[in-house]
C-alpha atoms as a PDB file:
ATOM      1  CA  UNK A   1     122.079 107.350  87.189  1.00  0.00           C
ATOM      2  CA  UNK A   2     120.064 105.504  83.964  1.00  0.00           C
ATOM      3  CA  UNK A   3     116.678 106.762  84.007  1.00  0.00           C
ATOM      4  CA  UNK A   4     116.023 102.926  83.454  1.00  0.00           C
ATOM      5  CA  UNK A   5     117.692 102.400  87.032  1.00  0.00           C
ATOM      6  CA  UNK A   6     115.090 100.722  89.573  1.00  0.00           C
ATOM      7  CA  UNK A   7     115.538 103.581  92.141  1.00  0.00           C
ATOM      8  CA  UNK A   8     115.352 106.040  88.823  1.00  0.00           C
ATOM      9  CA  UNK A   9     111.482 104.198  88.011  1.00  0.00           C
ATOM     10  CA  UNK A  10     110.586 104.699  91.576  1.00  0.00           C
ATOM     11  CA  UNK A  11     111.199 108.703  91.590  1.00  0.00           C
ATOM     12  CA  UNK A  12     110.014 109.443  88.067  1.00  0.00           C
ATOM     13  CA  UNK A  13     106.714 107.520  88.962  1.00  0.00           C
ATOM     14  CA  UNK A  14     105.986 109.420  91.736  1.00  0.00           C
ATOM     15  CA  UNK A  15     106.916 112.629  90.540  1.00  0.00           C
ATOM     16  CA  UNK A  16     104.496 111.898  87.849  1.00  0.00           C
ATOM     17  CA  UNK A  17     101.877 111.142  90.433  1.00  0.00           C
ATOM     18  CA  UNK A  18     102.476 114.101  92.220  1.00  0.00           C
ATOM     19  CA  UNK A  19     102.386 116.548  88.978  1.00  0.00           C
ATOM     20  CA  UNK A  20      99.817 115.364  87.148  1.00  0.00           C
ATOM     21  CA  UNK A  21      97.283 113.631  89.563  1.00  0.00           C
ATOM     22  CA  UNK A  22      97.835 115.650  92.928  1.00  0.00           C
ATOM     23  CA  UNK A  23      97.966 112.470  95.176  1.00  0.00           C
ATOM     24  CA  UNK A  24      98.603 113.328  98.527  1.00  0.00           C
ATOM     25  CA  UNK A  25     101.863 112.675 100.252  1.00  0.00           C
ATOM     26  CA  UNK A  26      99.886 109.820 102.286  1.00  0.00           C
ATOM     27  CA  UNK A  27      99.528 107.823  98.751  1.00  0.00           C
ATOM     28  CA  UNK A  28     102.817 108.927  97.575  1.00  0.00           C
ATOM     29  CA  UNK A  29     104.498 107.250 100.429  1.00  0.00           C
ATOM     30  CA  UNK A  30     102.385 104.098 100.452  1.00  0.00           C
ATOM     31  CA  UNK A  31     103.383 104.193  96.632  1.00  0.00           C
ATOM     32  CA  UNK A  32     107.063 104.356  97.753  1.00  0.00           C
ATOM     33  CA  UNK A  33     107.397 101.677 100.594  1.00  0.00           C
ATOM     34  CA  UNK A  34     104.961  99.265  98.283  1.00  0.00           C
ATOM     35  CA  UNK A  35     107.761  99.549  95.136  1.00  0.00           C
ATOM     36  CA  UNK A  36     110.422  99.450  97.187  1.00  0.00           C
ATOM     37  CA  UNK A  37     109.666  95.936  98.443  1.00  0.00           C
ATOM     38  CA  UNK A  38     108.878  94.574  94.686  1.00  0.00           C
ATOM     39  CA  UNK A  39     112.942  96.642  94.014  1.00  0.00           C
ATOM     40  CA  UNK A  40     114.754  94.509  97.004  1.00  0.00           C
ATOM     41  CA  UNK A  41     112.408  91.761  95.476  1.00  0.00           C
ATOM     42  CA  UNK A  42     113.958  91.625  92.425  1.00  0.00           C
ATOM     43  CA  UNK A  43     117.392  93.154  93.718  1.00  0.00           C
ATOM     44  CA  UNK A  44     118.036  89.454  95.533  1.00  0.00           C
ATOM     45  CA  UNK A  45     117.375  87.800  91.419  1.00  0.00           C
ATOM     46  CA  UNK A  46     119.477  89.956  89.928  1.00  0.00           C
ATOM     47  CA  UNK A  47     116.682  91.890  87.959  1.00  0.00           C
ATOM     48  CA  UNK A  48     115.401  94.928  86.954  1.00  0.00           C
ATOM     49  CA  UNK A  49     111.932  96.681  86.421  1.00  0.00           C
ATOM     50  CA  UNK A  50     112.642  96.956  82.368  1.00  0.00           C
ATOM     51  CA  UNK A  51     113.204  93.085  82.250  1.00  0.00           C
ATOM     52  CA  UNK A  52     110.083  91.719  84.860  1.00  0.00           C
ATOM     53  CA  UNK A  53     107.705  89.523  82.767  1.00  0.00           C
ATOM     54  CA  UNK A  54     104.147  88.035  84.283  1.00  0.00           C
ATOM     55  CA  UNK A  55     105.813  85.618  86.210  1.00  0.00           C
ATOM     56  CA  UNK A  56     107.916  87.206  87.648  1.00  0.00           C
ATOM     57  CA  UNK A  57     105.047  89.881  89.100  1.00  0.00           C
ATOM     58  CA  UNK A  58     102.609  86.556  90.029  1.00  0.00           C
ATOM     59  CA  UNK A  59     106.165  85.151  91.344  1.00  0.00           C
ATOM     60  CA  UNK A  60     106.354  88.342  93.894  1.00  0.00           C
ATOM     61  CA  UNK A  61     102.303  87.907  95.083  1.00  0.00           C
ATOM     62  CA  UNK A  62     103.439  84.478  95.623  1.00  0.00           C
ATOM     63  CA  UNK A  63     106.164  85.436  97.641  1.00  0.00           C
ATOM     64  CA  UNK A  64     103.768  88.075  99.911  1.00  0.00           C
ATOM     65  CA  UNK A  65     101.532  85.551 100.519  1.00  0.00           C
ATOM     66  CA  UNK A  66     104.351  83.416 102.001  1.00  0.00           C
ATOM     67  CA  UNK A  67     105.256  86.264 104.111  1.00  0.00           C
ATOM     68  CA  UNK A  68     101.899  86.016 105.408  1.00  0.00           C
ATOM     69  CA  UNK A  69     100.462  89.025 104.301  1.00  0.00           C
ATOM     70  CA  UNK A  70      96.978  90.290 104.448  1.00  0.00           C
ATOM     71  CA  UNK A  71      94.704  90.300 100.920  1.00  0.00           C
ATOM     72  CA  UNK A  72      94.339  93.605 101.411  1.00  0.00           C
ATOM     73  CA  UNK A  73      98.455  94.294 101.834  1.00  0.00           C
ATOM     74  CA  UNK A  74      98.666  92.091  98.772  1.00  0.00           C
ATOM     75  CA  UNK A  75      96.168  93.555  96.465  1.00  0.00           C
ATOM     76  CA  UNK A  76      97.901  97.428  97.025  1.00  0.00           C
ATOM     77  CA  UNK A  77     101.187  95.959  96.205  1.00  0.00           C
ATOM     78  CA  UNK A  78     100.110  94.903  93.177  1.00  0.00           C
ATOM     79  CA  UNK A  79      98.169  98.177  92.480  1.00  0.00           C
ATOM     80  CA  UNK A  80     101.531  99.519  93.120  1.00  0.00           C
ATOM     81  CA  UNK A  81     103.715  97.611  90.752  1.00  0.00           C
ATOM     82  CA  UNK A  82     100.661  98.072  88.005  1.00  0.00           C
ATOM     83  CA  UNK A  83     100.372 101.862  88.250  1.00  0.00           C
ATOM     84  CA  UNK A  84     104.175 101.963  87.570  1.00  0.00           C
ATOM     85  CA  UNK A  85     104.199  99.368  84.895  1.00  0.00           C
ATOM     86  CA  UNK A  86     101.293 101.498  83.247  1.00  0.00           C
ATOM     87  CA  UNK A  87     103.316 104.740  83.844  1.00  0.00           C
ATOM     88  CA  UNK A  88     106.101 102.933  82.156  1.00  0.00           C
ATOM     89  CA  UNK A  89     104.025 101.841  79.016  1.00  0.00           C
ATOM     90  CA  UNK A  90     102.834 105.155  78.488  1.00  0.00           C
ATOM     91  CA  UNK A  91     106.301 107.204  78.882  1.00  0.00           C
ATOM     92  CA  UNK A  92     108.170 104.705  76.062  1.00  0.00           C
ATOM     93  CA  UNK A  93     110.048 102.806  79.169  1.00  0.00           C
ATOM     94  CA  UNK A  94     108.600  99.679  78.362  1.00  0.00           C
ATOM     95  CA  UNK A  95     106.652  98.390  75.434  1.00  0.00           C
ATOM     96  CA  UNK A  96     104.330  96.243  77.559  1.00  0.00           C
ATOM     97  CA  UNK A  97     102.686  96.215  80.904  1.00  0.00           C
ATOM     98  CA  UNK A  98     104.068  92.436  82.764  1.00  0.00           C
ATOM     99  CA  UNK A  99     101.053  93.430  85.405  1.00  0.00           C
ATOM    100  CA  UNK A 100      98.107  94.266  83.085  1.00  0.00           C
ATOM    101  CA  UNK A 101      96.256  90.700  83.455  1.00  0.00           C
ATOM    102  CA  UNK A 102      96.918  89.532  86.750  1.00  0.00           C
ATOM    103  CA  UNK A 103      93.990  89.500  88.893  1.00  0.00           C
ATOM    104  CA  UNK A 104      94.292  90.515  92.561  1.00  0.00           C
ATOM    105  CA  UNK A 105      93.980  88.804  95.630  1.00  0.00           C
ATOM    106  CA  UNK A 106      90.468  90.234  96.200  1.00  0.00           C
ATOM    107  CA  UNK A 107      89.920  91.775  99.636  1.00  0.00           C
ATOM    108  CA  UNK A 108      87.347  90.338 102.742  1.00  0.00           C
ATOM    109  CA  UNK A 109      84.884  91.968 103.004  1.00  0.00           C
ATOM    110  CA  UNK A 110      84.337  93.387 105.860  1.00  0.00           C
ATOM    111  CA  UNK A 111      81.160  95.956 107.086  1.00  0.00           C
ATOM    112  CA  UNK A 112      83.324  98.636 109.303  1.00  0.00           C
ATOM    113  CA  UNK A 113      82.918  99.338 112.378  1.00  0.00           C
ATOM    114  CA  UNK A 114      79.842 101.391 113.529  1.00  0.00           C
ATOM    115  CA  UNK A 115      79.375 103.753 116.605  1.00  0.00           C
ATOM    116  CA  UNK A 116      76.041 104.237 117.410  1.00  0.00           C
ATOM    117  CA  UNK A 117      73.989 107.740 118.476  1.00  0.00           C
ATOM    118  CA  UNK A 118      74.322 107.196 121.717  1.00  0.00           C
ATOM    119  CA  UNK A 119      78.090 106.925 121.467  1.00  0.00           C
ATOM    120  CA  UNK A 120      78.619 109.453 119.206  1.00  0.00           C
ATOM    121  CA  UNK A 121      76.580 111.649 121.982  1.00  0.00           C
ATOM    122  CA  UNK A 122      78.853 110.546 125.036  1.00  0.00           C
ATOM    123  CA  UNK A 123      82.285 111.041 122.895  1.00  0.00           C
ATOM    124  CA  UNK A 124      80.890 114.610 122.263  1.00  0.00           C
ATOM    125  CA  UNK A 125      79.743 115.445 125.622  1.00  0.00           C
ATOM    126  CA  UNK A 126      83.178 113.975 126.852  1.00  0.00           C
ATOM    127  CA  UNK A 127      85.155 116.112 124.607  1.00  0.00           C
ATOM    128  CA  UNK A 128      83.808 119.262 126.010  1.00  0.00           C
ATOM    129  CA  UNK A 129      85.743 118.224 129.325  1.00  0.00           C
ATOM    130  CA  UNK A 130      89.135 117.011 128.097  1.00  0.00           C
ATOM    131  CA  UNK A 131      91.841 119.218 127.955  1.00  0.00           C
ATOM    132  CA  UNK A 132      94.783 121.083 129.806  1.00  0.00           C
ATOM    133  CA  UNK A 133      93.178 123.996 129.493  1.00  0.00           C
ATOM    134  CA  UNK A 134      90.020 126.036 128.328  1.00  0.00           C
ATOM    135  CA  UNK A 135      91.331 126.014 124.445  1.00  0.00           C
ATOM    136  CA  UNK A 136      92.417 122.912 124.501  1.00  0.00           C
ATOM    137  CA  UNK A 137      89.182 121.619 125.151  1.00  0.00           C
ATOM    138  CA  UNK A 138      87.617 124.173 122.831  1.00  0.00           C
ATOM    139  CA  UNK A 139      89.857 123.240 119.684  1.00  0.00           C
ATOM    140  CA  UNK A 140      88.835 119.109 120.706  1.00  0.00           C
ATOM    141  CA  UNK A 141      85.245 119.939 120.500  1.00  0.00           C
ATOM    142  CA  UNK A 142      85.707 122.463 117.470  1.00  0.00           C
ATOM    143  CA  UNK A 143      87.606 119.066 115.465  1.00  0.00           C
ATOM    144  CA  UNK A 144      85.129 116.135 116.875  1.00  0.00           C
ATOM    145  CA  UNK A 145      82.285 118.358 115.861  1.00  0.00           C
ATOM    146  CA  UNK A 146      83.062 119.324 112.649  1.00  0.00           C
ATOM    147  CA  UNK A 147      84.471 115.606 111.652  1.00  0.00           C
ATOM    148  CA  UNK A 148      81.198 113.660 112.919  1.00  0.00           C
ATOM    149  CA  UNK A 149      78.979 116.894 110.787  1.00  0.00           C
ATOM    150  CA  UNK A 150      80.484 116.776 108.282  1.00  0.00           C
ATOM    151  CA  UNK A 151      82.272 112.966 107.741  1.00  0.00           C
ATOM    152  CA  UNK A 152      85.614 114.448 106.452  1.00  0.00           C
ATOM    153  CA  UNK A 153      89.018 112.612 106.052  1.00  0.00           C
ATOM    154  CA  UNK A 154      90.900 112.907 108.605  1.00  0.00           C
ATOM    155  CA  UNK A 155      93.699 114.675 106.663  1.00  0.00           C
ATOM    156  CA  UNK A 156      90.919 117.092 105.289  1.00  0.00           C
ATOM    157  CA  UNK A 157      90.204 118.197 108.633  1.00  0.00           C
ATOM    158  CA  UNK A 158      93.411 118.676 110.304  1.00  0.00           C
ATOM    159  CA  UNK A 159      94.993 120.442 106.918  1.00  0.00           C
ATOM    160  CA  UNK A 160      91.443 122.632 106.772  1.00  0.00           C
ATOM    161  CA  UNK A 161      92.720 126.385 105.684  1.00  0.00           C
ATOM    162  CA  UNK A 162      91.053 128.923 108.139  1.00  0.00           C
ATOM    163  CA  UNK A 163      89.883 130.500 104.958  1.00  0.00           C
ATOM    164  CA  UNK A 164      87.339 128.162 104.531  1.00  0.00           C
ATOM    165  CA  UNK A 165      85.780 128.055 108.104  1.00  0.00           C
ATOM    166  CA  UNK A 166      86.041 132.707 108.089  1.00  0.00           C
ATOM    167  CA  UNK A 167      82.384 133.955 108.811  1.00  0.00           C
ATOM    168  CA  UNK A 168      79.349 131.879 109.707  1.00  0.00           C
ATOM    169  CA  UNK A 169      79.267 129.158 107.166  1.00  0.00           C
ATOM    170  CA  UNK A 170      76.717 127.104 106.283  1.00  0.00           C
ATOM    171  CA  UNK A 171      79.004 125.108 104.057  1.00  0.00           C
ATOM    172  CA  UNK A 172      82.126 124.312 104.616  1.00  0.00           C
ATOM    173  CA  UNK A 173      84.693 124.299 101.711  1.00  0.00           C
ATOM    174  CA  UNK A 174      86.805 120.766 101.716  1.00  0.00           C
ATOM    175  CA  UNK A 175      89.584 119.819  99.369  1.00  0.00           C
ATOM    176  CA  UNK A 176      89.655 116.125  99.055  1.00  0.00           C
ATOM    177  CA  UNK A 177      91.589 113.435  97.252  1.00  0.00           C
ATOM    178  CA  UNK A 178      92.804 114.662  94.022  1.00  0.00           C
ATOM    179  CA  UNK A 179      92.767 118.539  94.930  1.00  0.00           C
ATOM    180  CA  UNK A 180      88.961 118.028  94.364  1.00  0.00           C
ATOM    181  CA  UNK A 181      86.858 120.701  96.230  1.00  0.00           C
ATOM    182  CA  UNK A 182      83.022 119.658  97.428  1.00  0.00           C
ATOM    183  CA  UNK A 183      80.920 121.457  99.921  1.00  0.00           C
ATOM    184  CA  UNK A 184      79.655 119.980 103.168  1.00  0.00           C
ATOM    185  CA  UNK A 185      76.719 121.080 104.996  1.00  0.00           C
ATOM    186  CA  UNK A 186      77.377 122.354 108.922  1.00  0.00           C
ATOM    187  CA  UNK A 187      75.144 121.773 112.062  1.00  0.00           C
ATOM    188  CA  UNK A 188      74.361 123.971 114.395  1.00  0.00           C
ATOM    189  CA  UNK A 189      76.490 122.510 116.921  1.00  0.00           C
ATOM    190  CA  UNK A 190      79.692 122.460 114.380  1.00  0.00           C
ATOM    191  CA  UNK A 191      78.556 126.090 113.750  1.00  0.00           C
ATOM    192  CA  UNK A 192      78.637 127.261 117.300  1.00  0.00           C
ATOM    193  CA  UNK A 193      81.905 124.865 117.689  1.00  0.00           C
ATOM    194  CA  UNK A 194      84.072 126.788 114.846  1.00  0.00           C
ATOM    195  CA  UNK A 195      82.844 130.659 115.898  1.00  0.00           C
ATOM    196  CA  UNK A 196      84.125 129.752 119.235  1.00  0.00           C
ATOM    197  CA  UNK A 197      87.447 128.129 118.142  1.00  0.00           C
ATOM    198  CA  UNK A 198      88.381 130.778 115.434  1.00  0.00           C
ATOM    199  CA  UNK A 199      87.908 133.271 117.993  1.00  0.00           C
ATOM    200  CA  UNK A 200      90.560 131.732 120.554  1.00  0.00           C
ATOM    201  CA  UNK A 201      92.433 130.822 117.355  1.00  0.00           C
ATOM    202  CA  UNK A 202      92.526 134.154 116.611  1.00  0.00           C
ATOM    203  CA  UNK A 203      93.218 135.705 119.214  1.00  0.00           C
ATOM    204  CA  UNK A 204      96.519 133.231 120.062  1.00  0.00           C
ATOM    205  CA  UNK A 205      97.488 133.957 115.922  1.00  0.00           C
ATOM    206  CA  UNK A 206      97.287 137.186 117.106  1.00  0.00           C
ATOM    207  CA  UNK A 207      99.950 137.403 119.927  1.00  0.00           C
ATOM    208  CA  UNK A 208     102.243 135.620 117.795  1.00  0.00           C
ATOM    209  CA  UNK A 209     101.883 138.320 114.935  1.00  0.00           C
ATOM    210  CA  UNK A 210     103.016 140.707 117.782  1.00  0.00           C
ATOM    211  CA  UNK A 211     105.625 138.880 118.601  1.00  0.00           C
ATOM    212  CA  UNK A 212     106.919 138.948 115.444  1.00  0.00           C
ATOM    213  CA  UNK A 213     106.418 135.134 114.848  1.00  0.00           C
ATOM    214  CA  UNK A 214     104.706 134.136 111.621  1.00  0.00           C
ATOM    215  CA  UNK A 215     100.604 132.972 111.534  1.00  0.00           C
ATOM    216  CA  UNK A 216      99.536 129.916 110.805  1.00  0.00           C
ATOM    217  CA  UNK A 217      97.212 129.306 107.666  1.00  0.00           C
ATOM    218  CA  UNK A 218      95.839 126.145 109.122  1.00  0.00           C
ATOM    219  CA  UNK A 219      92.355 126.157 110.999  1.00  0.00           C
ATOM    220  CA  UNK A 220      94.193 123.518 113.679  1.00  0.00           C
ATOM    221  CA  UNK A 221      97.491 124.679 113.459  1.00  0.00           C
ATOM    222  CA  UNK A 222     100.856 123.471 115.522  1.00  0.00           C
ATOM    223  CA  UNK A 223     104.418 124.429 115.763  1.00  0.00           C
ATOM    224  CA  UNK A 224     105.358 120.837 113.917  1.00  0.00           C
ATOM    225  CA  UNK A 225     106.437 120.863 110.403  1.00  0.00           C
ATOM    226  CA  UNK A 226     103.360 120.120 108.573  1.00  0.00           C
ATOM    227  CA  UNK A 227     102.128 123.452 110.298  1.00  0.00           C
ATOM    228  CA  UNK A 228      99.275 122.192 111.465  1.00  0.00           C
ATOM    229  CA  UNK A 229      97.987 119.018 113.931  1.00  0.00           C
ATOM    230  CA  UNK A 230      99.250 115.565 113.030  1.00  0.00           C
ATOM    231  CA  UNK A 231      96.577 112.805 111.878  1.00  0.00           C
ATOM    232  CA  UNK A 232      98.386 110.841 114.760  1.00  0.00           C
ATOM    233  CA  UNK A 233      98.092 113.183 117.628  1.00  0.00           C
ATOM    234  CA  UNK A 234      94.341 113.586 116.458  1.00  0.00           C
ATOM    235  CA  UNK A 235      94.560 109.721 116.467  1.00  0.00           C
ATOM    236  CA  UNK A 236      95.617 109.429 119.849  1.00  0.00           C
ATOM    237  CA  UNK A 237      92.885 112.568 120.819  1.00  0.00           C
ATOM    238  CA  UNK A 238      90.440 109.842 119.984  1.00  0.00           C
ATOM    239  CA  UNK A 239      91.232 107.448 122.003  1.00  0.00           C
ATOM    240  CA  UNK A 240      91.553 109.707 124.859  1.00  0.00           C
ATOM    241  CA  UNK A 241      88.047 110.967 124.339  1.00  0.00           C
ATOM    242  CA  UNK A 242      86.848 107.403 124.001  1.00  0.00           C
ATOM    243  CA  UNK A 243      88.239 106.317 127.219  1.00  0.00           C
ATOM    244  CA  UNK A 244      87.087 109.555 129.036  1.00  0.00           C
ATOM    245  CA  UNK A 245      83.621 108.747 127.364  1.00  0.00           C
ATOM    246  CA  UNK A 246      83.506 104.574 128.057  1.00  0.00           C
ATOM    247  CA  UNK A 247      83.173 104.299 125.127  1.00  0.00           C
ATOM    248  CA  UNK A 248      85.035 100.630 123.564  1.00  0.00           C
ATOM    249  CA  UNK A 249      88.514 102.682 122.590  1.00  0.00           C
ATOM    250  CA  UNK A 250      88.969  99.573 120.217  1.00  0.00           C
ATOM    251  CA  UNK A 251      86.364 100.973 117.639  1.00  0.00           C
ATOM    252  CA  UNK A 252      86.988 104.253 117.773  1.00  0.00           C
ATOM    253  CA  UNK A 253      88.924 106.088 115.151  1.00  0.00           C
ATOM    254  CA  UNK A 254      88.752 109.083 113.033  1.00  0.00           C
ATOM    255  CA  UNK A 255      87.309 106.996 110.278  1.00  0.00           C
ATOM    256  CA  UNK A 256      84.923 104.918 112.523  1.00  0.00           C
ATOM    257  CA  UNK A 257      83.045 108.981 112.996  1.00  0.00           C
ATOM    258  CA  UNK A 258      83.574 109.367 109.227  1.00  0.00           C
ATOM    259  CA  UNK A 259      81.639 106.157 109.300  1.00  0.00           C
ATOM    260  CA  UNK A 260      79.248 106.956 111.969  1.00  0.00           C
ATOM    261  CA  UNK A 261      77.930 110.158 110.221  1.00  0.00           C
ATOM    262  CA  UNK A 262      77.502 108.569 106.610  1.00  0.00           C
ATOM    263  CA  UNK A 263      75.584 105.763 108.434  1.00  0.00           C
ATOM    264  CA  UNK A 264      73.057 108.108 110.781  1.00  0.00           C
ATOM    265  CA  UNK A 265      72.294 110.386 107.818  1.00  0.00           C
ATOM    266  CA  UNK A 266      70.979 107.110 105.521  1.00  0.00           C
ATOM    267  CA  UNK A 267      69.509 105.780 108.807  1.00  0.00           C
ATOM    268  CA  UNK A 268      67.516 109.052 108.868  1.00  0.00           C
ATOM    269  CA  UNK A 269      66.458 108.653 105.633  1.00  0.00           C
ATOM    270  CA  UNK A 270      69.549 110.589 103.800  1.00  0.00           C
ATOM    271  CA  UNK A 271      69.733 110.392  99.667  1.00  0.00           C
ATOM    272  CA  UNK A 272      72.779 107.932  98.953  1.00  0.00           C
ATOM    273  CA  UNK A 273      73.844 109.976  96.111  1.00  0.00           C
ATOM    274  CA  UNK A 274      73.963 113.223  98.363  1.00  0.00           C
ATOM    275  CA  UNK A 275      75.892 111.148 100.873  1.00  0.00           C
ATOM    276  CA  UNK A 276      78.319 110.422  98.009  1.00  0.00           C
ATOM    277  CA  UNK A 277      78.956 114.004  97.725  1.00  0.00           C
ATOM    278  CA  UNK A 278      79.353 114.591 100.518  1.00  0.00           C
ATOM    279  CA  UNK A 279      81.953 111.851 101.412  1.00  0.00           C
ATOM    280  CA  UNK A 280      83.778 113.055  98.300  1.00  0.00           C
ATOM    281  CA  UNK A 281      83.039 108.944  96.718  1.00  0.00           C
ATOM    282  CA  UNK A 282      84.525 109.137  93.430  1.00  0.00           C
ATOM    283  CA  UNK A 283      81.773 105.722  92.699  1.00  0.00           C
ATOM    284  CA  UNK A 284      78.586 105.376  94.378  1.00  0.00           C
ATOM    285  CA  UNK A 285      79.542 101.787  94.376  1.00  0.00           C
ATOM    286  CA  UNK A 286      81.990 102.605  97.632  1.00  0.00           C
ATOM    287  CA  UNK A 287      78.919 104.467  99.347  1.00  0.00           C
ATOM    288  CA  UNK A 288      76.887 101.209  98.812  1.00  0.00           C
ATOM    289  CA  UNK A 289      78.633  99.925 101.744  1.00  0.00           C
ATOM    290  CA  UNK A 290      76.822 101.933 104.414  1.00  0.00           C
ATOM    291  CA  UNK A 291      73.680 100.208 103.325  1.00  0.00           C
ATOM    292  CA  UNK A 292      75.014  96.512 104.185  1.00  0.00           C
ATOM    293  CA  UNK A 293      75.958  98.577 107.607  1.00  0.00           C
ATOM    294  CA  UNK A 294      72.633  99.920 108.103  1.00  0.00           C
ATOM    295  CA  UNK A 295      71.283  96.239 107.499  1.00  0.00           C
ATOM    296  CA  UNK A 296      73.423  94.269 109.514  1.00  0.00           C
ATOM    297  CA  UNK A 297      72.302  96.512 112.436  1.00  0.00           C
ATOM    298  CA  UNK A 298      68.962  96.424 112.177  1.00  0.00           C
ATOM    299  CA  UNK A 299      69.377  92.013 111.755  1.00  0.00           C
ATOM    300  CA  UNK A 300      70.883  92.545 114.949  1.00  0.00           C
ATOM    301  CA  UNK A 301      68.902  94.644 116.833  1.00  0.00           C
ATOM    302  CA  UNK A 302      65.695  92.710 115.758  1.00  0.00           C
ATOM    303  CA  UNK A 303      67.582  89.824 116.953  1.00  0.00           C
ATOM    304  CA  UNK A 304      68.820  91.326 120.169  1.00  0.00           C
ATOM    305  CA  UNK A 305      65.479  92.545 121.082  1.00  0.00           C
ATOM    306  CA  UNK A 306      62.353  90.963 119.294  1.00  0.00           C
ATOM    307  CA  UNK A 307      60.628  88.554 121.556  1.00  0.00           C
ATOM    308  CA  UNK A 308      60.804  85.760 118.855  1.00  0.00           C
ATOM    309  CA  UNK A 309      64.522  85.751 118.948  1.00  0.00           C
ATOM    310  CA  UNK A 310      64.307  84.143 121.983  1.00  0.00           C
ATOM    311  CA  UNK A 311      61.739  81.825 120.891  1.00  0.00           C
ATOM    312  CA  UNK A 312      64.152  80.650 118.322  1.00  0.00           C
ATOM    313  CA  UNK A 313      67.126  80.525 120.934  1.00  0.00           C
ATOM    314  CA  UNK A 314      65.006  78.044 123.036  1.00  0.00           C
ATOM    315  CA  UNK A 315      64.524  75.691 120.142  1.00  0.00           C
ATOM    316  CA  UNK A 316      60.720  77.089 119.658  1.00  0.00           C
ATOM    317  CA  UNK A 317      59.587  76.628 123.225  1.00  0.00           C
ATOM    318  CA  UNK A 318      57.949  79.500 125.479  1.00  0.00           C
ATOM    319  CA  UNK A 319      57.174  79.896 128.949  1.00  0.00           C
ATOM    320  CA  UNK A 320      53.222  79.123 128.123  1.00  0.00           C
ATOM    321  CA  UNK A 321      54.342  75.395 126.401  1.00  0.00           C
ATOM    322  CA  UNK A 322      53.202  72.469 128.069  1.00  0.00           C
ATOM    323  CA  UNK A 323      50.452  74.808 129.786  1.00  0.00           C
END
């Protein structure tokens, strides 16, 4: 096959991602379905990436939109078809990027959701009871624990090495986007949450040694074929906990805790550039957002609360008017 062959783009492109920037498979395959839809795009006119001019790529967005898709759909298929049009500029494919000026869709912006201490305290305390058995509820605690200390991806915690949890850290080693490594403080309670799970861990790795059976490198691992617990088993995990806990299972997700913990720590008076670090934000400009968060909760629990709130409701009027 032509290396100038749609399918041919697709696969060097990623490759190329893969190599030289480390993106995780996650990206890779958004990468892949995104392109694919701009290929059958252009497959139905006859066309290839090497001929696509400007309007042909605003001609596509136009075409998404019809479909009804979200900005936010929109505005990664077009990162999509950019990144490869760049990658095509810069390996000689083509001697311009179509994409390069066209603005996206822009995004709504949207504060996410936010769990609040209380919550966070009754998914925890709920956690410690759900389970088949006695290490089933100790691994749940050990991963709710450590994701709401430390505010991790949710891939970074269920692909954690146990070579970065060995011991009684006080940081915990986490390799984020990129293959970048930053270091994450523990609390207490994660601490006391990972000596007990590494110690059922190990002894379970252990009976499998003697069996002859390989161990697992992974500090959650599973007999599936990433080696290690699935994103969407921990996914559904959630929701279990939530419902156990009463908590709304609607606004409860892995990232809503990733959330929760970068918005407590600021709410307690946190550094935004140390919770930056700690999120593993390449910008501090994406941190920012917790702020707005932190704002729009304290509008509404003024509002919610403060006597004058319902002064305002009642169109100025108290119970001592006309008195």
């Amino acid at each position: 096959m032509s290396p100038r062959a749609p399918s041919g783009w697709i696969s060097m492109f990623l490759e190329a991602q893969a190599a030289e920037l480390g993106a995780a498979t996650n990206t890779l395959l958004a990468y892949g379905r995104d392109l694919k839809d701009f290929d059958a795009w252009l497959a139905r006119r006859d066309m290839d990436f090497d001929v696509v001019a400007r309007a042909d790529v605003e001609a596509y967005l136009v075409h998404c939109d019809a479909q009804g898709l979200a900005k936010s759909t929109r505005a990664r298929r077009l990162s999509a078809v950019k990144q490869l049009y760049r990658f095509a500029f810069e390996e000689g494919l083509r001697t311009d990027n179509p994409a390069l000026q066209i603005s996206g869709p822009g995004q709504d912006k949207r504060l996410p959701k936010i769990l609040s201490v209380e919550e966070v305290d009754r998914l925890l305390a709920a956690t410690r009871q759900l389970g088949r058995n006695d290490m089933d509820r100790v691994r749940n605690t050990c991963l709710m624990e450590l994701l709401y200390a430390t505010g991790m991806r949710v891939s970074e915690l269920v692909g954690l090495p146990v070579s970065a949890a060995r011991g009684d850290p006080r940081l915990l080693l986490i390799l984020g986007k990129g293959g970048k490594e930053r270091m994450v403080p523990l609390s207490p309670d994660a601490r006391d949450a990972l000596g007990l799970w590494i110690t059922l861990r190990d002894a379970a790795e252990a009976a499998k040694t003697a069996q002859k059976k390989p161990a697992s490198r992974f500090l959650f691992p599973s007999r599936g074929k990433d080696g290690h617990l699935t994103r969407h088993r921990f996914y559904l995990l959630i929701k279990e906990i939530a419902v156990a806990a009463g908590v709304d299972a609607t606004k409860v997700t892995p990232h809503t805790l990733r959330h929760a913990f970068a918005t407590h720590l600021l709410a307690g008076g946190a550094d935004l550039r140390a919770i930056q670090t700690m999120l593993g934000h390449a910008d501090v400009a994406t941190t920012e957002i917790y702020t707005h968060v932190l704002e729009a909760r304290l509008s509404e629990l003024v509002l919610d609360h403060h006597p004058l709130s319902d002064t305002r409701k009642a169109g100025g009027k108290t119970s001592s008017d006309g008195q």
